[in-house]
C-alpha atoms as a PDB file:
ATOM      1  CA  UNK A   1      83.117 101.941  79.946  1.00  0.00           C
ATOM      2  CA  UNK A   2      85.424 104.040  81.449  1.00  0.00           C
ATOM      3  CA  UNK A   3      86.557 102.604  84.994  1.00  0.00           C
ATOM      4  CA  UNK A   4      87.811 105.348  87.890  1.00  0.00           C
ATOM      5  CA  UNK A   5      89.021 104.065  91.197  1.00  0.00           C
ATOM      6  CA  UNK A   6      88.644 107.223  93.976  1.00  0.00           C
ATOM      7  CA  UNK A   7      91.509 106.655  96.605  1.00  0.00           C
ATOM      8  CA  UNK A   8      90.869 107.539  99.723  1.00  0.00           C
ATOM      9  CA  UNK A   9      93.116 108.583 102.520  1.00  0.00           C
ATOM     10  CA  UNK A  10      93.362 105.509 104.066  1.00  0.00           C
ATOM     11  CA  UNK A  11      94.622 104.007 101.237  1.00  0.00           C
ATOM     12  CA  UNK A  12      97.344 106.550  99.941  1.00  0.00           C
ATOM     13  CA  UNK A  13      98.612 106.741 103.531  1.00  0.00           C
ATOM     14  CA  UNK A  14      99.368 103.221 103.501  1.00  0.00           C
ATOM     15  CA  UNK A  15     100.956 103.212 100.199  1.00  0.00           C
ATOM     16  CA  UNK A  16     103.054 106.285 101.115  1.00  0.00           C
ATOM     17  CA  UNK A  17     103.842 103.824 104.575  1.00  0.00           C
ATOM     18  CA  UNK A  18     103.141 107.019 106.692  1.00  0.00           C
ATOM     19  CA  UNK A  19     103.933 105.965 110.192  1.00  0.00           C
ATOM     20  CA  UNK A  20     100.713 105.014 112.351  1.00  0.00           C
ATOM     21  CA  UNK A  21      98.700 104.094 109.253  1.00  0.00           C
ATOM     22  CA  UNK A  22     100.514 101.411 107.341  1.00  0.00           C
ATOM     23  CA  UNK A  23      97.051  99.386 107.399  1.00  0.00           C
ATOM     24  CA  UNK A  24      94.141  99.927 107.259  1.00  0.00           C
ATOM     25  CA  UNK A  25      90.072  98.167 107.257  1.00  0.00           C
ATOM     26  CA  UNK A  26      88.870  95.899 109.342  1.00  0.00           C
ATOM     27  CA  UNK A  27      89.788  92.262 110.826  1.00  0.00           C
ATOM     28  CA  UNK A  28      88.172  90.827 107.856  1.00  0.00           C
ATOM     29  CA  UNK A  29      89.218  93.310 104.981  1.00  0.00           C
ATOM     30  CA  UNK A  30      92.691  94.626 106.475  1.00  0.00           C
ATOM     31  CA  UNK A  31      94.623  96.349 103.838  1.00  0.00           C
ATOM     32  CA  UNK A  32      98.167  96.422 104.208  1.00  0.00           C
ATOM     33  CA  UNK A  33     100.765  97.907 101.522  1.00  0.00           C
ATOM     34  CA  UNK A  34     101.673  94.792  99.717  1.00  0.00           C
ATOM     35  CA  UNK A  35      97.764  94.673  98.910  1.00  0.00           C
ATOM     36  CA  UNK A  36      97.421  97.969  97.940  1.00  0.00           C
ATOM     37  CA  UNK A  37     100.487  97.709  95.532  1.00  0.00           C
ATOM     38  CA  UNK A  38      98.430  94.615  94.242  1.00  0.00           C
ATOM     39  CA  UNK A  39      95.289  96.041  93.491  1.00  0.00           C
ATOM     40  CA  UNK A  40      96.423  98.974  92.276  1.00  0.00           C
ATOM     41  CA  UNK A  41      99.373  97.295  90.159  1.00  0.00           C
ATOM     42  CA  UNK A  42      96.333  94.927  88.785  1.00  0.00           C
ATOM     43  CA  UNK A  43      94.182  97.733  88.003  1.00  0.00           C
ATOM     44  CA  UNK A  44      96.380  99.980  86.104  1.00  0.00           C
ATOM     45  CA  UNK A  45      96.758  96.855  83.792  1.00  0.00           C
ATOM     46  CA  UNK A  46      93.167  96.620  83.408  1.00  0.00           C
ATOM     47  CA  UNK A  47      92.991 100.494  81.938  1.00  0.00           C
ATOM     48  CA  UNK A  48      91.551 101.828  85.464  1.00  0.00           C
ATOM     49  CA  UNK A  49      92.495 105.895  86.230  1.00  0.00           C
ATOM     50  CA  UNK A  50      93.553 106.912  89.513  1.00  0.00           C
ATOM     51  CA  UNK A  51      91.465 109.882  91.187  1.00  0.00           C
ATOM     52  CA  UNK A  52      92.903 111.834  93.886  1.00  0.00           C
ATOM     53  CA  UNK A  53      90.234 114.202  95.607  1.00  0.00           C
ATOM     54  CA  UNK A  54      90.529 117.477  97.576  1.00  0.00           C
ATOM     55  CA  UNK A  55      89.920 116.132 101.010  1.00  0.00           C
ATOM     56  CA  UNK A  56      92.522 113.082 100.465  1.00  0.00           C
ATOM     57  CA  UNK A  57      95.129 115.534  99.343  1.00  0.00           C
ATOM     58  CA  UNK A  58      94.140 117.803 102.583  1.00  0.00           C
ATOM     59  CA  UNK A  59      93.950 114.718 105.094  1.00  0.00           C
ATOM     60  CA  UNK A  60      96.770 112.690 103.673  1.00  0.00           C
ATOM     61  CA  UNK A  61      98.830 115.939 104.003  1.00  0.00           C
ATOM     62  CA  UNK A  62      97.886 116.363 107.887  1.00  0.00           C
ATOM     63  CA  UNK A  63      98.719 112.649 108.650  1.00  0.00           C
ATOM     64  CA  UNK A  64     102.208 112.875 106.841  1.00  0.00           C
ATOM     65  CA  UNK A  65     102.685 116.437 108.729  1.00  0.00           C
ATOM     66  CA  UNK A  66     102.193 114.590 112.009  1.00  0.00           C
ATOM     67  CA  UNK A  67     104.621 111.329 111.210  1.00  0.00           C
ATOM     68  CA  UNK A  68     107.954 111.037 112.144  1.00  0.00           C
ATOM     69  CA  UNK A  69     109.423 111.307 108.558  1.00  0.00           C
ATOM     70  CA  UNK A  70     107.199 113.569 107.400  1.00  0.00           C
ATOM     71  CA  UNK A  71     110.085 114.823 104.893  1.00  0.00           C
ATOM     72  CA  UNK A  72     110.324 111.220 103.292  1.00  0.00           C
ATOM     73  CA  UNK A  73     106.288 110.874 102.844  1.00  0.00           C
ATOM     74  CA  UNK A  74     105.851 114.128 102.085  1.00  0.00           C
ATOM     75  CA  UNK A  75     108.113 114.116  98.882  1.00  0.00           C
ATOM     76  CA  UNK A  76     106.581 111.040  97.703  1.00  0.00           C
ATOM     77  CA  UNK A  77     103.224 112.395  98.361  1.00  0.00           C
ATOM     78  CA  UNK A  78     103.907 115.873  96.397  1.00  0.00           C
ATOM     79  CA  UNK A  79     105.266 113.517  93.487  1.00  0.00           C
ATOM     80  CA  UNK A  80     101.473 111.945  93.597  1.00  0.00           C
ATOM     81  CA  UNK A  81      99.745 115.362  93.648  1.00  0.00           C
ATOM     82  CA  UNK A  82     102.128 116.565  90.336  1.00  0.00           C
ATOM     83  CA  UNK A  83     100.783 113.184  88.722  1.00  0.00           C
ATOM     84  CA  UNK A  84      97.326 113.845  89.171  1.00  0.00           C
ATOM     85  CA  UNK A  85      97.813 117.154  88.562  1.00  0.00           C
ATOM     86  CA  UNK A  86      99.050 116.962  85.015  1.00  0.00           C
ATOM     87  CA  UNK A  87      96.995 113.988  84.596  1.00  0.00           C
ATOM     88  CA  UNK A  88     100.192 111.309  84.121  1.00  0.00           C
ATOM     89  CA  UNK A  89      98.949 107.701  83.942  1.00  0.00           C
ATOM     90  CA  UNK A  90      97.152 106.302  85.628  1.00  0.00           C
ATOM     91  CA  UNK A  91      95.953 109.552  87.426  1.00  0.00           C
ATOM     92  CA  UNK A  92      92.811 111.874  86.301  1.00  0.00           C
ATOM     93  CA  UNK A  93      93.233 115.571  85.956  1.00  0.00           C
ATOM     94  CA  UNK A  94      92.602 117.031  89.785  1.00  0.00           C
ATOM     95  CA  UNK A  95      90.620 120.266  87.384  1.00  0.00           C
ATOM     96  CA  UNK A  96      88.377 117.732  86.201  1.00  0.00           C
ATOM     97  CA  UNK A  97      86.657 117.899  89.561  1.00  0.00           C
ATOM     98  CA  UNK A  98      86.738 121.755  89.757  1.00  0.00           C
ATOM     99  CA  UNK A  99      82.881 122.109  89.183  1.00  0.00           C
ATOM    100  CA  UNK A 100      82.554 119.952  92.897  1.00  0.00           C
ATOM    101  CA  UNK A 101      84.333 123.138  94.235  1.00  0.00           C
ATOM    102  CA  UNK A 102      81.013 125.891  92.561  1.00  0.00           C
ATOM    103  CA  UNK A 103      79.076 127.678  94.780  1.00  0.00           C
ATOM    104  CA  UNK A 104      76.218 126.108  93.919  1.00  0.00           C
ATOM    105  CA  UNK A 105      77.476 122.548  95.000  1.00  0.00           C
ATOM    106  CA  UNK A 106      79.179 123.684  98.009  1.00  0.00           C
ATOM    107  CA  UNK A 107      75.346 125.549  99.213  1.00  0.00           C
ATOM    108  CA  UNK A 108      74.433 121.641  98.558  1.00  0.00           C
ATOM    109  CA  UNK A 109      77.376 120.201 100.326  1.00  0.00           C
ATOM    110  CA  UNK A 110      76.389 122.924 103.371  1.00  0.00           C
ATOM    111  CA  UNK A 111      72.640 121.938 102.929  1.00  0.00           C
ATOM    112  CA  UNK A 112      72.902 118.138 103.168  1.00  0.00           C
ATOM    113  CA  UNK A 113      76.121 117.228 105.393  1.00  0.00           C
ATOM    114  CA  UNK A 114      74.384 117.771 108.743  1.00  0.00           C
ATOM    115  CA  UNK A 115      72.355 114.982 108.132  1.00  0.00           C
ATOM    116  CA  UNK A 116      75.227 112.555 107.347  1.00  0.00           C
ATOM    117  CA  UNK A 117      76.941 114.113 110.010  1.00  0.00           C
ATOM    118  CA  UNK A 118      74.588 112.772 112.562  1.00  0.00           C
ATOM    119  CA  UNK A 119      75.619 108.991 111.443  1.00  0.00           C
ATOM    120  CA  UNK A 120      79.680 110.030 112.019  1.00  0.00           C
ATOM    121  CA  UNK A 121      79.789 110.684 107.857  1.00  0.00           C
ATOM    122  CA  UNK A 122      83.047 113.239 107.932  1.00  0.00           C
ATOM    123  CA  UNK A 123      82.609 116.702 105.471  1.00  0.00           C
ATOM    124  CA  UNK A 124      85.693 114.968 103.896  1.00  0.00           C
ATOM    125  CA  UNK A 125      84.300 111.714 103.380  1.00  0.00           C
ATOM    126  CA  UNK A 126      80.940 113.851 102.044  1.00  0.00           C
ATOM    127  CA  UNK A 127      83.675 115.180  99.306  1.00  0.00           C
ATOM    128  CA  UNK A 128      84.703 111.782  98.643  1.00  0.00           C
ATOM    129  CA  UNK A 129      81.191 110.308  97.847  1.00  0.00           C
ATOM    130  CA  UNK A 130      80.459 113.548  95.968  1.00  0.00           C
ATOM    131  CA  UNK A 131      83.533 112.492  93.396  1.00  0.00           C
ATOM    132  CA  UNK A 132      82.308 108.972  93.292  1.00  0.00           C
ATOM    133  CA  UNK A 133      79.155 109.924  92.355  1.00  0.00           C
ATOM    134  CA  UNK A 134      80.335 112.872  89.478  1.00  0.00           C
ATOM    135  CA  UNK A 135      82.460 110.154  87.320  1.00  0.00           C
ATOM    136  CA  UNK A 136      79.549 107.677  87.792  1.00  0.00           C
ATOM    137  CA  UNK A 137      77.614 110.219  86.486  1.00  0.00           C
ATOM    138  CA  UNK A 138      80.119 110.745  83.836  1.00  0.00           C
ATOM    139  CA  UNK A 139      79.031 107.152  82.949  1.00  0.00           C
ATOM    140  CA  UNK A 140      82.317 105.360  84.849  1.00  0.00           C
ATOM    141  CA  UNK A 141      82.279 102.981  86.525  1.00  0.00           C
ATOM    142  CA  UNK A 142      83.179 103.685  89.893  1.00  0.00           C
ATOM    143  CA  UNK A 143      85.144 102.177  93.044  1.00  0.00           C
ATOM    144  CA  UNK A 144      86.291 103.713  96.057  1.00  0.00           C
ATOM    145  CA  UNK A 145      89.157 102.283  97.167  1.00  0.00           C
ATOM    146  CA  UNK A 146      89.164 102.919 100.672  1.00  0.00           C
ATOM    147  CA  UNK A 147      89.332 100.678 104.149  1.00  0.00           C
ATOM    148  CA  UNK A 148      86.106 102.363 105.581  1.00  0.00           C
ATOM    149  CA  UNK A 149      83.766 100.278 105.284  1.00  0.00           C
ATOM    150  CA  UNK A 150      81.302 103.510 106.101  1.00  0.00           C
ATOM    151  CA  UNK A 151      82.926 105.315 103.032  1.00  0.00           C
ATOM    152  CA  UNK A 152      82.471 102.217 100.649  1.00  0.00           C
ATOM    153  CA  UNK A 153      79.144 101.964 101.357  1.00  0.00           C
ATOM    154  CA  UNK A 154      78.021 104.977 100.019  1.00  0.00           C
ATOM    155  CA  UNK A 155      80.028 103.903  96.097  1.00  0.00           C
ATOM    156  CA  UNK A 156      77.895 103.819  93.304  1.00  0.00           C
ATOM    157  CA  UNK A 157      76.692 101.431  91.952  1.00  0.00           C
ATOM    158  CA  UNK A 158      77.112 100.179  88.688  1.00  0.00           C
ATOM    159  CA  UNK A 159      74.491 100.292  85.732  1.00  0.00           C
ATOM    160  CA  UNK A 160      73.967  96.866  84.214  1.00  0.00           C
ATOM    161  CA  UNK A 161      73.741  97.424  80.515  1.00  0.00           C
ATOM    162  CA  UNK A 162      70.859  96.930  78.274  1.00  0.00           C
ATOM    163  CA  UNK A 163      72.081  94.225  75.808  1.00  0.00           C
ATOM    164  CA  UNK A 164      72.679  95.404  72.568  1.00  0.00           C
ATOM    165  CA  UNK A 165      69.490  92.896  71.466  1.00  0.00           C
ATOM    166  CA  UNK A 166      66.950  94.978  73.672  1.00  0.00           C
ATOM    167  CA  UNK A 167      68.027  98.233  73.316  1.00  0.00           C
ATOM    168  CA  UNK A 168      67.056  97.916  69.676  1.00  0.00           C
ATOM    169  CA  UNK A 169      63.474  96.668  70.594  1.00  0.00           C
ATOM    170  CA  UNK A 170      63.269  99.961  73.436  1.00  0.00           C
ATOM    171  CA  UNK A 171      64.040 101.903  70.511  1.00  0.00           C
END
């Protein structure tokens, strides 16, 4: 099974170092960049794509904007968007996600946010969950890689597998 890690904005802005967010999570799950290098270094080797959505690109772009070398983070950042964009290991095509973006899910997006909004669930972090839940429908198997506890919460979870032995007998 396919395995797709979503990065979240947390997480890219502390593996671009932009200033003011070089960690990130909480006390007990603080992610700093030689962790992020880790995990990511780690799952690369394991066969895991990279997916960078919409929101991240938009609110990773306004943190780096804001940061005193905005010039130096920005580059590197623009370097990650033309990876994802022409889907160079480990990243995912970004046009894979382009049926997120249809009217028809955006009337849904508009329909169902207010509700998460009353529990402090951003429209970005919405997006976010929305990608999760379109590659684990895609049959991945899918991790957001984020700090936010909030945001993590809301990953999908994984099937377990029939074994091979019962499927047979279902059949």
């Amino acid at each position: 099974m396919r395995r797709v890690l979503v990065v979240d904005t947390s997480i890219l802005c502390v593996l671009l170092d932009v200033p003011g967010k070089t960690v990130c999570g909480s006390q007990n799950n603080l992610w700093d960049k030689a962790r992020v290098d880790s995990v990511l270094e780690s799952e690369k080797e394991q066969g895991a794509f990279l997916v960078l959505p919409l929101a991240v690109i938009i609110e990773t772009g306004n943190h780096i904007a804001h940061s005193q070398n905005a010039w130096e983070c920005a580059s590197a950042f623009c370097e990650i968007i033309k990876k994802s964009l022409d889907a160079e290991s480990p990243w995912v095509s970004f046009s894979q996600q382009d049926v997120l973006w249809s009217k028809e899910n955006l009337h849904t997006l508009a329909n169902e946010w207010p509700e998460y909004a009353k529990s402090s669930f951003s429209i970005g972090d919405m997006t976010i969950k929305m990608v999760a839940e379109y590659y684990a429908e895609a049959s991945c198997t899918v991790r957001i890689l984020t700090g936010d506890q909030g945001l993590k919460a809301y990953e999908p979870s994984a099937e377990i597998p029939t074994p091979r032995r019962y499927r047979a007998q279902q059949g």
